[in-house]
C-alpha atoms as a PDB file:
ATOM      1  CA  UNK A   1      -2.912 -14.451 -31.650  1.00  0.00           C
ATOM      2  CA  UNK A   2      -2.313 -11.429 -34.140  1.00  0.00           C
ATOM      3  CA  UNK A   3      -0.756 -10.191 -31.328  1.00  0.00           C
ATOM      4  CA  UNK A   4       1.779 -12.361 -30.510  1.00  0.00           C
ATOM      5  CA  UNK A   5       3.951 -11.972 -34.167  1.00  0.00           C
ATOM      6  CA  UNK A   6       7.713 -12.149 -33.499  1.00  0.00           C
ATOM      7  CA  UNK A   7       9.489  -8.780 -34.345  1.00  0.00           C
ATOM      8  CA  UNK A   8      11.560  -9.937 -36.837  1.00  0.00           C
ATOM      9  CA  UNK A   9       8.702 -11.871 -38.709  1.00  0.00           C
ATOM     10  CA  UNK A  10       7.360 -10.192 -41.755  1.00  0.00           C
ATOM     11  CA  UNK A  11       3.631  -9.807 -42.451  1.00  0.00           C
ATOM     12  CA  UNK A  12       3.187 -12.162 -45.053  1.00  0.00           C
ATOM     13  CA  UNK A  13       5.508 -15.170 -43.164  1.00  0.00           C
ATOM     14  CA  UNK A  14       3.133 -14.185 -40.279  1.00  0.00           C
ATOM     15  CA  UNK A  15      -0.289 -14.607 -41.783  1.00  0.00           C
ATOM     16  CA  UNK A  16       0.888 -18.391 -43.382  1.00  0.00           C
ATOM     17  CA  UNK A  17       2.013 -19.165 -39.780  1.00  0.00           C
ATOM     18  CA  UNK A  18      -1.341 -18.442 -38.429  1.00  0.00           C
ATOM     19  CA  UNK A  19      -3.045 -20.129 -41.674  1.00  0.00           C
ATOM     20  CA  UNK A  20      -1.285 -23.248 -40.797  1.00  0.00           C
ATOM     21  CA  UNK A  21      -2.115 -22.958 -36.861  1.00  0.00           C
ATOM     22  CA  UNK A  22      -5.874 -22.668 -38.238  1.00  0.00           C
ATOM     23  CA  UNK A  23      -5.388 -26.060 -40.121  1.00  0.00           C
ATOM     24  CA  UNK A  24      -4.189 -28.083 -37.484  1.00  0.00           C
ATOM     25  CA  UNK A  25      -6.833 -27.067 -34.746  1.00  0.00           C
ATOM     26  CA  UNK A  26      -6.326 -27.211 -30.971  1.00  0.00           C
ATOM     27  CA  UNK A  27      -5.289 -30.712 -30.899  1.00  0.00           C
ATOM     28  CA  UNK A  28      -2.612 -30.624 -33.811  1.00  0.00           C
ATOM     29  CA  UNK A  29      -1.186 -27.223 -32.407  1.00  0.00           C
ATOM     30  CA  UNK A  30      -0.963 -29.005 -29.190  1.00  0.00           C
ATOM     31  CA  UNK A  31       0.577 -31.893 -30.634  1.00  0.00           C
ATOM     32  CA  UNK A  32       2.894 -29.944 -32.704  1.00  0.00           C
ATOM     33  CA  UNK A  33       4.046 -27.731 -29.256  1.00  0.00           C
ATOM     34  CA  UNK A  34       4.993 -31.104 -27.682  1.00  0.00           C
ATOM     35  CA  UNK A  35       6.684 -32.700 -30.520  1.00  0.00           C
ATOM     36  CA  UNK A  36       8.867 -29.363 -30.604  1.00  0.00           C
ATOM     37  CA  UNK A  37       9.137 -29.457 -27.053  1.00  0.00           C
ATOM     38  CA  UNK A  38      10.572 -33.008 -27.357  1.00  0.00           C
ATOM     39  CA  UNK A  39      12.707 -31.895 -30.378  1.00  0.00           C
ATOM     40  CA  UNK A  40      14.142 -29.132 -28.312  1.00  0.00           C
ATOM     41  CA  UNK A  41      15.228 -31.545 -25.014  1.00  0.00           C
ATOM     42  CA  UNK A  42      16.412 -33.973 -27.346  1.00  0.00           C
ATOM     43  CA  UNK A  43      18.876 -31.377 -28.634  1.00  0.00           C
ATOM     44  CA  UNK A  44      19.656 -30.295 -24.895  1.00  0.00           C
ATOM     45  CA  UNK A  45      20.393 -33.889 -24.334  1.00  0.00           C
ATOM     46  CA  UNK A  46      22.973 -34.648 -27.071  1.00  0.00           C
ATOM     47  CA  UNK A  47      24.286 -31.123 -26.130  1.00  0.00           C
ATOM     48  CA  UNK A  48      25.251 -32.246 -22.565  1.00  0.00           C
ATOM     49  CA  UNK A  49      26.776 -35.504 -23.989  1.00  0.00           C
ATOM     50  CA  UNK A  50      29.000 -34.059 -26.401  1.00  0.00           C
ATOM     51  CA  UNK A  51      30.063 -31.873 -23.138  1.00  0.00           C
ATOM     52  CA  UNK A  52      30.261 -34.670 -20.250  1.00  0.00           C
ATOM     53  CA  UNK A  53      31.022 -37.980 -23.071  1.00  0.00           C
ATOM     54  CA  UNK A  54      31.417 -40.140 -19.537  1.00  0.00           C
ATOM     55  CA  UNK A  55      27.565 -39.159 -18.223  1.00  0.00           C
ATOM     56  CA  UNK A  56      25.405 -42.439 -17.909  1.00  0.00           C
ATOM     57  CA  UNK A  57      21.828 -42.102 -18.904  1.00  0.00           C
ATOM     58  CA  UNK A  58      20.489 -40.682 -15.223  1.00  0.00           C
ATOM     59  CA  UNK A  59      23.525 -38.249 -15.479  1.00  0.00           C
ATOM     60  CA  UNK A  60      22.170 -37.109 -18.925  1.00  0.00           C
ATOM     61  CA  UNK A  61      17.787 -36.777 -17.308  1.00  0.00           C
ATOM     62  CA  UNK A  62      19.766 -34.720 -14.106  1.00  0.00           C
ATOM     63  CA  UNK A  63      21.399 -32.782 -16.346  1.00  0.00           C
ATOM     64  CA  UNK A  64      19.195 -31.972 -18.624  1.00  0.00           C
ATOM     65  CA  UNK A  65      16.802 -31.163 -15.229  1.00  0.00           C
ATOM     66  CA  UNK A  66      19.365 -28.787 -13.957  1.00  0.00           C
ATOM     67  CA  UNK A  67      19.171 -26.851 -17.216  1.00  0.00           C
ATOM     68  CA  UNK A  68      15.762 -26.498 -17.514  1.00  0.00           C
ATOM     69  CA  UNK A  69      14.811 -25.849 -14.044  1.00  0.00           C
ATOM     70  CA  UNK A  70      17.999 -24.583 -13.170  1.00  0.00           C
ATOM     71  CA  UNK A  71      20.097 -25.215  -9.504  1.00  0.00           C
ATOM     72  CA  UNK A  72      17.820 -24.182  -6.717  1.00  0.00           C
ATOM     73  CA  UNK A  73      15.187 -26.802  -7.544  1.00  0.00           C
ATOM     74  CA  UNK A  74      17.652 -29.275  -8.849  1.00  0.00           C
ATOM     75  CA  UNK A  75      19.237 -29.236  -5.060  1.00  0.00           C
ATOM     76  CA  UNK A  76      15.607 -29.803  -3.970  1.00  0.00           C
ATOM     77  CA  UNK A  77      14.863 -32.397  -5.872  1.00  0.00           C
ATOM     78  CA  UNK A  78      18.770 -34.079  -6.176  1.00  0.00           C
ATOM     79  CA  UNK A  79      19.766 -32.888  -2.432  1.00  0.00           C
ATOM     80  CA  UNK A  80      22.409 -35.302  -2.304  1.00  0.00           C
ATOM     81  CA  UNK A  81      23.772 -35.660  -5.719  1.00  0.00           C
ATOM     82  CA  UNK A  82      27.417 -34.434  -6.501  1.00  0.00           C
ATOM     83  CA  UNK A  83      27.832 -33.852 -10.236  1.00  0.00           C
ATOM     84  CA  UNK A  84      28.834 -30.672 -11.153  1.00  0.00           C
ATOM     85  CA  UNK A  85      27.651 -28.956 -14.558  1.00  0.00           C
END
């Protein structure tokens, strides 16, 4: 993991990082990557309503799937949907 340190992360912010990783174990660093995960969508969500006000809750989940996965596999997926971004 010593590896992995951002570039703009100093040495000391680094090694407390990596002391609190060690605390939490596999399972709470696991945890903790899909609670920010779930954080971060959340924020993608309310980011698209503030956008598109009028979007109904499927409008927000397509949406949100078209950002993260982007068009090509939203077509796929949504072949005959008609919303726009």
């Amino acid at each position: 993991m010593a590896g992995f340190r951002p570039a703009d992360t100093s040495d000391g912010a680094w090694e407390l990082t990596r002391a609190a990783h060690a605390r939490l174990g596999p399972e709470g660093r696991l945890r903790a990557a899909f609670e920010a995960s779930e954080f971060v969508r959340s924020i993608a969500r309310e980011g698209i309503r503030a956008r598109h006000p009028g979007y109904d809750d499927p409008q927000l989940d397509r949406a949100l799937f078209r950002q993260i996965y982007g068009e090509a596999l939203f077509r796929k997926v949504f072949p005959d949907v008609d919303e726009r971004p």
